[in-house]
C-alpha atoms as a PDB file:
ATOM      1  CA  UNK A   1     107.238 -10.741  11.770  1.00  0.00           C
ATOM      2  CA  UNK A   2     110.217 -13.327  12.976  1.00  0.00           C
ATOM      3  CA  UNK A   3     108.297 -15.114  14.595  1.00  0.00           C
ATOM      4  CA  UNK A   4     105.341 -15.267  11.810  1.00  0.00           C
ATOM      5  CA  UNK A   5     107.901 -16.840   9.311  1.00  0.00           C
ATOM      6  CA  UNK A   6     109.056 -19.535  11.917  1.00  0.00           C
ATOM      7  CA  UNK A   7     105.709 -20.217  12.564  1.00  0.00           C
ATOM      8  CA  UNK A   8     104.662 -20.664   9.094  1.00  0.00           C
ATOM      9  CA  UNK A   9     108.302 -22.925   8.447  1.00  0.00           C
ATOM     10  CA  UNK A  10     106.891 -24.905  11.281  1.00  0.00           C
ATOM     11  CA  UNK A  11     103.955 -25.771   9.928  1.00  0.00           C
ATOM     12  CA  UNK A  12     105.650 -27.055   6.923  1.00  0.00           C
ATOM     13  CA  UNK A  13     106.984 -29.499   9.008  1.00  0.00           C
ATOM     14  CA  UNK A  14     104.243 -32.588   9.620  1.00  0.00           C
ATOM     15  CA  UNK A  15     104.558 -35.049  12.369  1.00  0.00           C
ATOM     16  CA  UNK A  16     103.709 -37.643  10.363  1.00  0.00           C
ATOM     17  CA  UNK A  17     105.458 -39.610   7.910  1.00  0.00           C
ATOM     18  CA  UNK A  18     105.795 -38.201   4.674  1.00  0.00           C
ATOM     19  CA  UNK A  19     104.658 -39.610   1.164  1.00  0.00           C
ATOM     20  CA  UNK A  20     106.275 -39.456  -1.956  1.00  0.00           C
ATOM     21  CA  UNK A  21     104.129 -40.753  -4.562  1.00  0.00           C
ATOM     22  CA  UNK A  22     101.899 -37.775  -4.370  1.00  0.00           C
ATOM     23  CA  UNK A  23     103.380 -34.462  -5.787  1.00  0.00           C
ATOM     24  CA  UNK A  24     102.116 -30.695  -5.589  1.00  0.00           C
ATOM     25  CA  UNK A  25     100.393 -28.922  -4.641  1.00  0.00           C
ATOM     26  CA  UNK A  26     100.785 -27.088  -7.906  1.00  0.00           C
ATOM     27  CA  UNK A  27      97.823 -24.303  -8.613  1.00  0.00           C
ATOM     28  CA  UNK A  28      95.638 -25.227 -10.750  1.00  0.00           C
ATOM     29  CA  UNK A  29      93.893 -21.114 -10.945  1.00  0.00           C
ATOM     30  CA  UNK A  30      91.223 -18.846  -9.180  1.00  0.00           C
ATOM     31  CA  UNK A  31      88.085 -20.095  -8.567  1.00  0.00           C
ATOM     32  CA  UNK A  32      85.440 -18.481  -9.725  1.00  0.00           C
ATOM     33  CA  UNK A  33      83.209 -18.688  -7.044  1.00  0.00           C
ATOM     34  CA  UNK A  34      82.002 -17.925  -4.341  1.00  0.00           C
ATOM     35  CA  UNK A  35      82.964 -14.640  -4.569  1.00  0.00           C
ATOM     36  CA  UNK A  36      83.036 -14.208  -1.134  1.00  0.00           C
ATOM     37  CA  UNK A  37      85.788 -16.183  -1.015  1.00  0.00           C
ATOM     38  CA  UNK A  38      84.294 -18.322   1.825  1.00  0.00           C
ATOM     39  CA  UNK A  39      84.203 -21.405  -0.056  1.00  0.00           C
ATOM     40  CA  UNK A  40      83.670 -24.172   2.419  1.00  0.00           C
ATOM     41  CA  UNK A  41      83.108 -27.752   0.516  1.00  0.00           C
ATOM     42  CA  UNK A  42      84.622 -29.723  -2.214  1.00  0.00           C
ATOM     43  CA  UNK A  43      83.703 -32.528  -4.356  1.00  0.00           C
ATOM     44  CA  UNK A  44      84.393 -34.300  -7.837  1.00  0.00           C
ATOM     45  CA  UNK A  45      81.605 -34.300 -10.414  1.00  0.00           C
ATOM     46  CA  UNK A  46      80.721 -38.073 -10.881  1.00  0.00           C
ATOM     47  CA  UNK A  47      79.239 -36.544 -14.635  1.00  0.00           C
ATOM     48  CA  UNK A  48      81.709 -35.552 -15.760  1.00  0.00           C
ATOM     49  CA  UNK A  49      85.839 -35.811 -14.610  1.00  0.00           C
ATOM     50  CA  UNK A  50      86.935 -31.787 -15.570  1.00  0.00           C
ATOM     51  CA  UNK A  51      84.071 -30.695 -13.245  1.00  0.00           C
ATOM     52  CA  UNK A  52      83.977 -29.987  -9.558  1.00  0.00           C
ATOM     53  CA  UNK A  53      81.306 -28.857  -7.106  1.00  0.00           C
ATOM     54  CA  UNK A  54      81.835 -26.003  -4.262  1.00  0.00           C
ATOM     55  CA  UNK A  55      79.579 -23.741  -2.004  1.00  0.00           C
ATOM     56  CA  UNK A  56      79.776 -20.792   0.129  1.00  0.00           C
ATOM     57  CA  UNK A  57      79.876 -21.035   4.252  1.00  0.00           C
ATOM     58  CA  UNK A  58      77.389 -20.133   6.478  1.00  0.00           C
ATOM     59  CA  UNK A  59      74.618 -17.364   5.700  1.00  0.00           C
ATOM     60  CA  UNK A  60      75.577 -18.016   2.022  1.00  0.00           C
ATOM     61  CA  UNK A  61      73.210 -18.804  -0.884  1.00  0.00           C
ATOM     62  CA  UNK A  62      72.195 -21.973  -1.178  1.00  0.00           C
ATOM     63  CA  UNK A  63      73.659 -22.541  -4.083  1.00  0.00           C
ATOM     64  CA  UNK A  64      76.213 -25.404  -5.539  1.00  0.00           C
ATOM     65  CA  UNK A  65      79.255 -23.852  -7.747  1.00  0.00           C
ATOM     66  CA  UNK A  66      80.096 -26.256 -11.001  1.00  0.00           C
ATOM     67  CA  UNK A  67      84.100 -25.241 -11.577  1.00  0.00           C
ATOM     68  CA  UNK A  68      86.288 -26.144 -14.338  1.00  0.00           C
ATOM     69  CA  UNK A  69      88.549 -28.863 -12.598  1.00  0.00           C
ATOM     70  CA  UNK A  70      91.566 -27.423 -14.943  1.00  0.00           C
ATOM     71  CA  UNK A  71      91.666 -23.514 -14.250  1.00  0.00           C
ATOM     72  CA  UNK A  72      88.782 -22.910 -11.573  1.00  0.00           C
ATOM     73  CA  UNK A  73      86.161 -21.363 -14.044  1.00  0.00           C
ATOM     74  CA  UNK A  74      82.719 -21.477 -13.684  1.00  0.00           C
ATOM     75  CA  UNK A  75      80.501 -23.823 -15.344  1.00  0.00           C
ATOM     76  CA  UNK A  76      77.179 -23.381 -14.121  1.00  0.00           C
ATOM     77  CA  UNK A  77      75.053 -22.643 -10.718  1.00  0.00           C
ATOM     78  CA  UNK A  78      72.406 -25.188  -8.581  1.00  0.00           C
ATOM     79  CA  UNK A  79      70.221 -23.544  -5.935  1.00  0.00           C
ATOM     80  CA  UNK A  80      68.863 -25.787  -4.221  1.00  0.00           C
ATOM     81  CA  UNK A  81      65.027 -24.513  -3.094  1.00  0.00           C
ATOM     82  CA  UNK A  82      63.096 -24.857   0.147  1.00  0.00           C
ATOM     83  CA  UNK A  83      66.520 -25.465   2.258  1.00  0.00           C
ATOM     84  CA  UNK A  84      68.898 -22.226   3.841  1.00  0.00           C
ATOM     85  CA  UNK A  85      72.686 -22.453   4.436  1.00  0.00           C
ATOM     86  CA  UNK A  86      72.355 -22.216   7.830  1.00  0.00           C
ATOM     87  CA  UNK A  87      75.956 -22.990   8.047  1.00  0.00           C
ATOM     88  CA  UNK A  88      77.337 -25.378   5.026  1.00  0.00           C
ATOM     89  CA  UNK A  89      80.442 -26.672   5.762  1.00  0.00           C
ATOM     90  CA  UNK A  90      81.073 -29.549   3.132  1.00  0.00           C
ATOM     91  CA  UNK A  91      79.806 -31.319   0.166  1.00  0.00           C
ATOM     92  CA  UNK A  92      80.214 -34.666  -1.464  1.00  0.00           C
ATOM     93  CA  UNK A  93      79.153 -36.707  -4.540  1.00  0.00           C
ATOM     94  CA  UNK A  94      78.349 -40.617  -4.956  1.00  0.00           C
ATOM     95  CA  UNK A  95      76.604 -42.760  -7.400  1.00  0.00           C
ATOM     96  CA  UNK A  96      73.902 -44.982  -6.029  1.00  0.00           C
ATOM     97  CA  UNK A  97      71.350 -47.290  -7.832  1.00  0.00           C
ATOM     98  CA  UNK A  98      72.469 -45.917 -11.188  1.00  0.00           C
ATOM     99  CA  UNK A  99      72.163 -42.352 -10.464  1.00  0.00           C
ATOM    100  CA  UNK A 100      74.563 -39.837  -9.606  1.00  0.00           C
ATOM    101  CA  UNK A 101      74.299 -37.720  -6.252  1.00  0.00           C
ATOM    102  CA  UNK A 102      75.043 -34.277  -4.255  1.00  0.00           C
ATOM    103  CA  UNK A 103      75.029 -34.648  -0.534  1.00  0.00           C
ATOM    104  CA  UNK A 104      75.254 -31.133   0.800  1.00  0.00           C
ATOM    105  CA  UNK A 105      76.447 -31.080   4.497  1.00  0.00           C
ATOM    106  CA  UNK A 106      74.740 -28.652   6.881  1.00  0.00           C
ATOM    107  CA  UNK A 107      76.662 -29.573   9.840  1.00  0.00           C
ATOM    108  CA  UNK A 108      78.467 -26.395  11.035  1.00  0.00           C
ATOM    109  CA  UNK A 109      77.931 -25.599  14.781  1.00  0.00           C
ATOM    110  CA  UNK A 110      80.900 -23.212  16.258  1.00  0.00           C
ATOM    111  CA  UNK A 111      78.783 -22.726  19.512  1.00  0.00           C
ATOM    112  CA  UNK A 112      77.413 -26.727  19.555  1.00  0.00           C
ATOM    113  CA  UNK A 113      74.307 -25.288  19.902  1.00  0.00           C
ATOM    114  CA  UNK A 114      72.141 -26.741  16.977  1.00  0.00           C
ATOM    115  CA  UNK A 115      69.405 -29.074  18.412  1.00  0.00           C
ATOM    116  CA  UNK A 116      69.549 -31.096  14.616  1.00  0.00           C
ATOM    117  CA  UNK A 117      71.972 -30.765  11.999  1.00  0.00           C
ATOM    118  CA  UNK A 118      70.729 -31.591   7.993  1.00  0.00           C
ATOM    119  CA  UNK A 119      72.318 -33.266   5.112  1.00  0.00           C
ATOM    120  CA  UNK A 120      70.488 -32.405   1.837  1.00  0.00           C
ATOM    121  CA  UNK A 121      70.977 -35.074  -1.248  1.00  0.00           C
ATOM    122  CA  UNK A 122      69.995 -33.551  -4.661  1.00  0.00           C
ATOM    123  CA  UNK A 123      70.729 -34.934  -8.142  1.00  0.00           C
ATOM    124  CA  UNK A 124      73.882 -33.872  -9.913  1.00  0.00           C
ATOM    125  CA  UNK A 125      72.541 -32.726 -13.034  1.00  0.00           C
ATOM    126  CA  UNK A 126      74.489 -33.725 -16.313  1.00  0.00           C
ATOM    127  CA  UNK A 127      76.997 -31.374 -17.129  1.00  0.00           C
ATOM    128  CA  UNK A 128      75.791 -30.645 -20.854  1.00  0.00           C
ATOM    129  CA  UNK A 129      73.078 -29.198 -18.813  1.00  0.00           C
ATOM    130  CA  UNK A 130      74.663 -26.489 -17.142  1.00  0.00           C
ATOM    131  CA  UNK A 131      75.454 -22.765 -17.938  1.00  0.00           C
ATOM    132  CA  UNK A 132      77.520 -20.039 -16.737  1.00  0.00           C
ATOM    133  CA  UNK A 133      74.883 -18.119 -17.495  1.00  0.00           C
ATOM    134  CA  UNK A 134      71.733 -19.556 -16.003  1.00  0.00           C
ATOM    135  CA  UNK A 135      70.749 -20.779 -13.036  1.00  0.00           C
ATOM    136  CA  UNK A 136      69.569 -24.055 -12.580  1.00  0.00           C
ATOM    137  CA  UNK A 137      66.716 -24.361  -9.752  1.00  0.00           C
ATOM    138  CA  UNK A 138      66.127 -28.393  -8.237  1.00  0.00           C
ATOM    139  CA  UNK A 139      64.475 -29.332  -4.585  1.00  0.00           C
ATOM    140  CA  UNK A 140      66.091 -31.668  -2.689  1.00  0.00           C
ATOM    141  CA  UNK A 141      65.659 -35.619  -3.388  1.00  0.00           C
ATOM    142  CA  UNK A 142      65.393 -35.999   0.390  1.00  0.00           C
ATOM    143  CA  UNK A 143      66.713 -34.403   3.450  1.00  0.00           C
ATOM    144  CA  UNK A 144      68.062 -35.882   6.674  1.00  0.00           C
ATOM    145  CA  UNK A 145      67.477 -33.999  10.063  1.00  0.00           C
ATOM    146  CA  UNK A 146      70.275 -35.546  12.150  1.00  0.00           C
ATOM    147  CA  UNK A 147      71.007 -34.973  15.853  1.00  0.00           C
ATOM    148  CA  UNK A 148      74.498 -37.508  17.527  1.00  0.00           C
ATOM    149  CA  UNK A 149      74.039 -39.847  19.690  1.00  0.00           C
ATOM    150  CA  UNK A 150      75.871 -38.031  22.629  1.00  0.00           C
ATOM    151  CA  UNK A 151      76.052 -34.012  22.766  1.00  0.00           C
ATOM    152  CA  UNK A 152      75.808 -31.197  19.652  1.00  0.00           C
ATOM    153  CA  UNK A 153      79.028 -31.092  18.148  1.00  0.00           C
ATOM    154  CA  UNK A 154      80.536 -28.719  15.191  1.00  0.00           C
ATOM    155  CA  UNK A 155      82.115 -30.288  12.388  1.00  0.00           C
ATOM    156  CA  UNK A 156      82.945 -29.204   9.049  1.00  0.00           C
ATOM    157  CA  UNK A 157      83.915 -32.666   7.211  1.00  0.00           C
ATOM    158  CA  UNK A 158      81.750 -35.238   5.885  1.00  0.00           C
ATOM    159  CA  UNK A 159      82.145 -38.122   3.222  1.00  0.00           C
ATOM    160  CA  UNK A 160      79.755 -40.635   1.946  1.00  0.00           C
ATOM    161  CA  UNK A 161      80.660 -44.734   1.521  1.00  0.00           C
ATOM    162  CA  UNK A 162      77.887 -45.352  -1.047  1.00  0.00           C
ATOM    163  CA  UNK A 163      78.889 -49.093  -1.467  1.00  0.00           C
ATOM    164  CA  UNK A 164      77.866 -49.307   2.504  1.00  0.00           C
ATOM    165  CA  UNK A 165      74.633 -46.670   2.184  1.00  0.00           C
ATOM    166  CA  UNK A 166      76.780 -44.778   4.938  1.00  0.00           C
ATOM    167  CA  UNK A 167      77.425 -40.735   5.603  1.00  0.00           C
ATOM    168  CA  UNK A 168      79.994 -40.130   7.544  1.00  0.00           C
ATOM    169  CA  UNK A 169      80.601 -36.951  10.127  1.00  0.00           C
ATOM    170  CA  UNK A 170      84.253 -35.627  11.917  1.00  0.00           C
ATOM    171  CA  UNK A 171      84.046 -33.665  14.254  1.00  0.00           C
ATOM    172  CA  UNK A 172      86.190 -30.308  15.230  1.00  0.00           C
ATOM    173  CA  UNK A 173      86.669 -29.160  17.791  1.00  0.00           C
ATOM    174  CA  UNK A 174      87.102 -32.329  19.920  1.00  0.00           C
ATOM    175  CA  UNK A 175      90.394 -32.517  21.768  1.00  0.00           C
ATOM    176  CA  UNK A 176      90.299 -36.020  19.621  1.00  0.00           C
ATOM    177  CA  UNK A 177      88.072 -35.772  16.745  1.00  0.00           C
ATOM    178  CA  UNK A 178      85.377 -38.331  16.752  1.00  0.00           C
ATOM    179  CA  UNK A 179      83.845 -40.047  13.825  1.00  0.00           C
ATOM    180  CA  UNK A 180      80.174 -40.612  13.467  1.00  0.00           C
ATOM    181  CA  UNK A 181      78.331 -42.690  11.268  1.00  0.00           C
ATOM    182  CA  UNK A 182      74.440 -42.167   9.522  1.00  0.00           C
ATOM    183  CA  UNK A 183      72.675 -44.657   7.426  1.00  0.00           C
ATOM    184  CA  UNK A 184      72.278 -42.862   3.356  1.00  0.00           C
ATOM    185  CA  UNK A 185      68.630 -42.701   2.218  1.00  0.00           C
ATOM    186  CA  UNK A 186      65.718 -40.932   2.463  1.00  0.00           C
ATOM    187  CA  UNK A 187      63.528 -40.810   5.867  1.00  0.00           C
ATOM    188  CA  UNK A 188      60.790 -38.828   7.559  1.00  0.00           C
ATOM    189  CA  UNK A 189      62.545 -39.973  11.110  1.00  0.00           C
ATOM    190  CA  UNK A 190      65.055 -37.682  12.931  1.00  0.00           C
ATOM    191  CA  UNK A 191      68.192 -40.016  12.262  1.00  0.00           C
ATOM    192  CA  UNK A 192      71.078 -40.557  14.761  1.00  0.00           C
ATOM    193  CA  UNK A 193      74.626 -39.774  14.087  1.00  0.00           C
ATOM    194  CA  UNK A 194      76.588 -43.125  15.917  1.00  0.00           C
ATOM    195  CA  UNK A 195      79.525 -42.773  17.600  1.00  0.00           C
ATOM    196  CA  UNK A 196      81.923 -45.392  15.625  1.00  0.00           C
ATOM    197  CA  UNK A 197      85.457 -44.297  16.824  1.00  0.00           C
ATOM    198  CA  UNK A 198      88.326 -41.404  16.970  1.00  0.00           C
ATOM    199  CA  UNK A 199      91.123 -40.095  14.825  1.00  0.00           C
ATOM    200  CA  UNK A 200      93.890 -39.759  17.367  1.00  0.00           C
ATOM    201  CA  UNK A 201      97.232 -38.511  14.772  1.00  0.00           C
ATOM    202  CA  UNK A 202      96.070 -35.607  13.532  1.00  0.00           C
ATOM    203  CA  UNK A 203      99.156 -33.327  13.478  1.00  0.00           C
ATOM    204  CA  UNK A 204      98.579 -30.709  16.253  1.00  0.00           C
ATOM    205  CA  UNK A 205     100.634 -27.193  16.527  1.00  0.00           C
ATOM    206  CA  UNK A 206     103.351 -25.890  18.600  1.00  0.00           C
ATOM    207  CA  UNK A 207     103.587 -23.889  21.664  1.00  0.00           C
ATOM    208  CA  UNK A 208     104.605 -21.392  19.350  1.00  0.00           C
ATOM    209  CA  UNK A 209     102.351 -21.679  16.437  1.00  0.00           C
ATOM    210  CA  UNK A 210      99.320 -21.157  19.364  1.00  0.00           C
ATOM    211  CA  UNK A 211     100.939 -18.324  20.371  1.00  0.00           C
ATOM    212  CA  UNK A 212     101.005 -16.477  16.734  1.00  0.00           C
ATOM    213  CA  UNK A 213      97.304 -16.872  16.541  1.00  0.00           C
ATOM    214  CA  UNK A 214      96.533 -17.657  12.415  1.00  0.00           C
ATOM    215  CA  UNK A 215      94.254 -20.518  11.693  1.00  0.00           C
ATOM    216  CA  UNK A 216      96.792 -22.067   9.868  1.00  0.00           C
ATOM    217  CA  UNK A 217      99.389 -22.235  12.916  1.00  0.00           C
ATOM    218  CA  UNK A 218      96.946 -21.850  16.500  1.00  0.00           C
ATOM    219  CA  UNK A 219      94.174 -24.754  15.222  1.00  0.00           C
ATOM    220  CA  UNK A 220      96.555 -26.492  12.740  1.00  0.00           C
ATOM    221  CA  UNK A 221      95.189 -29.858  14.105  1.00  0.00           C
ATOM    222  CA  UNK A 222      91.236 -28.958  13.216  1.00  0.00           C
ATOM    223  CA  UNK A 223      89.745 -31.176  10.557  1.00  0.00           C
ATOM    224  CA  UNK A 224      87.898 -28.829   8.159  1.00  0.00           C
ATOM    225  CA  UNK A 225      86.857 -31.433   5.089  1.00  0.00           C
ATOM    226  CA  UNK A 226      87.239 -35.020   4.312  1.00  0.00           C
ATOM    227  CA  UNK A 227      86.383 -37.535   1.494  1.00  0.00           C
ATOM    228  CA  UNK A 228      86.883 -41.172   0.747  1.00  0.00           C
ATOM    229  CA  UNK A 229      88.305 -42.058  -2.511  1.00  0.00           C
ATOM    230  CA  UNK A 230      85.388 -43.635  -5.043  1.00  0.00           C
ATOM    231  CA  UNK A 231      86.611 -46.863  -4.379  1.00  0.00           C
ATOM    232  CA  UNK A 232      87.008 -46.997  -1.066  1.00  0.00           C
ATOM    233  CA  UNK A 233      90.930 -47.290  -1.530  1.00  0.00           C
ATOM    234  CA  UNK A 234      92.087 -44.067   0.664  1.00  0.00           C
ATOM    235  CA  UNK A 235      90.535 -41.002   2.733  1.00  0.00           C
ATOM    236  CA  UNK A 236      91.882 -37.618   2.705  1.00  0.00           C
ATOM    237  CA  UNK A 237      91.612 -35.298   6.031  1.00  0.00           C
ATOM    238  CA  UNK A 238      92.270 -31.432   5.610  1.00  0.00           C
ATOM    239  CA  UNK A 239      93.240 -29.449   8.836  1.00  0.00           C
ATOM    240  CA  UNK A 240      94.278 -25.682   8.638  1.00  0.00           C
ATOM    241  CA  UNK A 241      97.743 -26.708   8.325  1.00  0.00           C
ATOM    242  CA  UNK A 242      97.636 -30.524   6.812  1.00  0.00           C
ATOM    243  CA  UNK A 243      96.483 -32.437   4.019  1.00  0.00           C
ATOM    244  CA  UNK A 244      96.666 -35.794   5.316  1.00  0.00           C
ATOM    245  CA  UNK A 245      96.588 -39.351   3.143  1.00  0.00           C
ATOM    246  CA  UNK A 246      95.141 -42.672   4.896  1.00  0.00           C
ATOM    247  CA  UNK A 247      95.402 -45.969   2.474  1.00  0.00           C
ATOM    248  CA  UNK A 248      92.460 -48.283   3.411  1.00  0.00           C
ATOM    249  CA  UNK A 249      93.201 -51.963   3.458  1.00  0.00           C
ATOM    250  CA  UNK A 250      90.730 -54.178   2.098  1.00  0.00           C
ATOM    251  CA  UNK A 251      87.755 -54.959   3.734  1.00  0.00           C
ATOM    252  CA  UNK A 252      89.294 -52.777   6.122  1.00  0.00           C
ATOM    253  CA  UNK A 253      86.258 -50.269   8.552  1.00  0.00           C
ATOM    254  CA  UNK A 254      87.067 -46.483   7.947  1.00  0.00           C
ATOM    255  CA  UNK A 255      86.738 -46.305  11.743  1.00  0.00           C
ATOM    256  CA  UNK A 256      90.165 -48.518  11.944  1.00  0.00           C
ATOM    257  CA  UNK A 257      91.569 -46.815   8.474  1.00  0.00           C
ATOM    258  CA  UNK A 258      91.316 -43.094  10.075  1.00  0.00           C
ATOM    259  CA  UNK A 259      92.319 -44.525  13.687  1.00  0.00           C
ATOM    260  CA  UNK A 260      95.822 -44.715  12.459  1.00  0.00           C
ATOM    261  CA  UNK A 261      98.966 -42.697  11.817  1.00  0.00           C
ATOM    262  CA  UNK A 262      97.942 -40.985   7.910  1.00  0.00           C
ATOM    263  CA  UNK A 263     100.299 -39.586   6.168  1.00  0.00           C
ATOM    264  CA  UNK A 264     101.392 -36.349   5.375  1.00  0.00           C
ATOM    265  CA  UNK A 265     101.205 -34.686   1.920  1.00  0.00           C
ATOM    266  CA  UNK A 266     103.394 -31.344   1.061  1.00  0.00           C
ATOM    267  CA  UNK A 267     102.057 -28.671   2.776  1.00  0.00           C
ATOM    268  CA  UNK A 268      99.224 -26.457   1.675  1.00  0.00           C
ATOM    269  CA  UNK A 269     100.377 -23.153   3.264  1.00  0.00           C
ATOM    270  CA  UNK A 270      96.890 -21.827   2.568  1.00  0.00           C
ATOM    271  CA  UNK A 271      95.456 -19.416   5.045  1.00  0.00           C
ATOM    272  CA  UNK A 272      92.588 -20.822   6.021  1.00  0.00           C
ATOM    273  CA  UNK A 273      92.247 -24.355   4.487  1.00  0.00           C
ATOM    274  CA  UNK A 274      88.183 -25.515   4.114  1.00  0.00           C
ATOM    275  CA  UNK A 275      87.729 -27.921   1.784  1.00  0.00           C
ATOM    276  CA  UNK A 276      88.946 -31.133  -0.121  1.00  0.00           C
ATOM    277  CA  UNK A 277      88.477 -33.894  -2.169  1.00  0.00           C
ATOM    278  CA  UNK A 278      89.827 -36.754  -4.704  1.00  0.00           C
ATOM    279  CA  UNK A 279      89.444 -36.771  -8.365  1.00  0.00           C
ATOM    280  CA  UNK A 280      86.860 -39.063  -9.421  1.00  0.00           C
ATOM    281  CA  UNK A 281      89.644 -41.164 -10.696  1.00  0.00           C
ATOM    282  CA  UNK A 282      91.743 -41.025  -7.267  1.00  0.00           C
ATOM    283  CA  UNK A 283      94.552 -39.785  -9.037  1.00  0.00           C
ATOM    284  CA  UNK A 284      94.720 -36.568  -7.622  1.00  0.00           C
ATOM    285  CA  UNK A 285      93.086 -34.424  -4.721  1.00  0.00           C
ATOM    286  CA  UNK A 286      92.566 -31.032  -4.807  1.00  0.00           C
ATOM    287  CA  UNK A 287      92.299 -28.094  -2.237  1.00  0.00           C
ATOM    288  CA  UNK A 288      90.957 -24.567  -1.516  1.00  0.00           C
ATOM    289  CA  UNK A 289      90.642 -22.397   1.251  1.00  0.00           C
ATOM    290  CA  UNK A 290      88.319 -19.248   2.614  1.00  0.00           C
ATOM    291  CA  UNK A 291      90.625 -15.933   2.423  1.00  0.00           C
ATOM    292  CA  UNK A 292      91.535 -17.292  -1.009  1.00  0.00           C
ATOM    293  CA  UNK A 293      90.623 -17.955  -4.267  1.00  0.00           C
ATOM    294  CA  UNK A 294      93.259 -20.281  -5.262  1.00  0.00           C
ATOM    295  CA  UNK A 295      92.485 -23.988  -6.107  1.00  0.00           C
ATOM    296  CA  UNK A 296      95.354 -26.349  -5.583  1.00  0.00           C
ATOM    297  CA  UNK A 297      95.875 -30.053  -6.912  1.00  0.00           C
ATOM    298  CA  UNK A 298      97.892 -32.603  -5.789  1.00  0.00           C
ATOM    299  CA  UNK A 299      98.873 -35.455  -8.424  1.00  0.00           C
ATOM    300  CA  UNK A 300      99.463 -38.746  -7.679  1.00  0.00           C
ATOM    301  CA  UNK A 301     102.086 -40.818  -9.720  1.00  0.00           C
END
């Protein structure tokens, strides 16, 4: 147990410089769903700014989770038809050409094993739409079949750049995690994932946080979500034992913004951190985790 605690006051402590304008996390409640607690994506509502959008992992329904942004609640239920959850792993949302999107991430791949991968993009229905109490049923607008330019990799963090038409992957389990890029928009062609750089800082654990074992400690350096603010102004990387902040210059490539040292946010201290994302406005991120229903927000000042 001694060596538990120092292991978890370790992993308060970020190699990385630390930055004060943000504060939190501060709970925000329970989410709702998934039940299973195995909720596995993130992303703000671009209907509506007290909404967010979550799913369950791998073998899951395939169905999207509207949340009440201010206590976790649930506001309605998606399934998306004619696709599985072979193994979700994020979500995010965009607007594009007026409308306002869903891109589901179906990248997961523990044994890199998958021969394609798929991102699914459905319509984010408007929130006066949805019910606790009924199920709304949509297809997919289009999906991508993607395979990377190299070998299979796992990764469980993707984020869209709609003002470049550009999905981008991280991988996981990379010694380095490498960052892939995808063109956005709909096509009956396999499309490849490019190799467009690395993200070299991410805090890694401890001889002694390996040795204890808990997500949170032995792969504390494992990227597990990631979003780009909806300007393009910052990214936000969660690892099991990090939520880490990288300001984007203008102009700026997110291969060069994510290349560099981020910076480090207070700690999480969840057990098994999954999933991320910014407010619609920027002004705050928020956080959850599988093993736990608890939905965390950081606020920016």
């Amino acid at each position: 147990m001694v060596a538990i605690a120092i292991g978890l006051g370790l992993t308060a402590c970020a190699a990385v410089p630390s930055d004060r304008s943000f504060t939190g996390p501060f709970e925000v409640g329970l989410m709702a769903e998934p039940q299973s607690r195995e909720a596995s994506g993130l992303a703000a509502s671009r209907r509506s700014a007290s909404l967010l959008w979550t799913h369950d992992d791998s073998g899951g329904q395939p169905v999207l989770y509207a949340l009440n942004a201010t206590d976790g609640s649930l506001r309605g239920k998606l399934r998306v038809a004619g696709v599985e959850n072979i193994d979700w792993e994020d979500i995010a949302t965009f607007e594009l050409d007026g409308r306002a999107w869903l891109l589901i991430a179906d990248v997961g791949d523990n044994l890199g094993r998958r021969p394609h991968v798929w991102l699914h993009v459905v319509e984010e229905p408007e929130a006066a739409t949805l019910s606790p109490d009924t199920e709304i049923v949509v297809q997919p607008h289009y999906s991508l079949q993607v395979i990377y330019e190299d070998l299979a990799r796992d990764c469980e963090a993707a984020a869209v750049d709609a003002s470049a038409r550009m999905v981008y992957l991280l991988s996981k389990r990379d010694p380095v995690p490498r960052l892939y890029v995808l063109p956005l928009g709909a096509t009956k062609q396999t499309v490849v994932a490019r190799l467009v750089g690395e993200v070299p800082h991410l805090p890694q654990p401890t001889a002694l946080q390996r040795a204890i074992g808990l997500p949170a400690q032995a792969y504390r350096g494992q990227p597990c979500s990631m979003d780009f603010a909806a300007d393009g102004s910052a990214a936000v990387i969660l690892t099991y034992g990090d939520t880490l902040f990288f300001p984007r210059a203008p102009g700026e490539s997110w291969a060069v913004t994510l290349a560099r040292t981020p910076i480090g946010l207070p700690p999480h201290l969840l057990p098994q951190a999954e999933a991320a994302c910014f407010a619609a406005d920027g002004q705050a991120i928020f956080v959850c985790s599988e093993r736990s229903l608890r939905l965390l927000r950081y606020l920016r000042h």
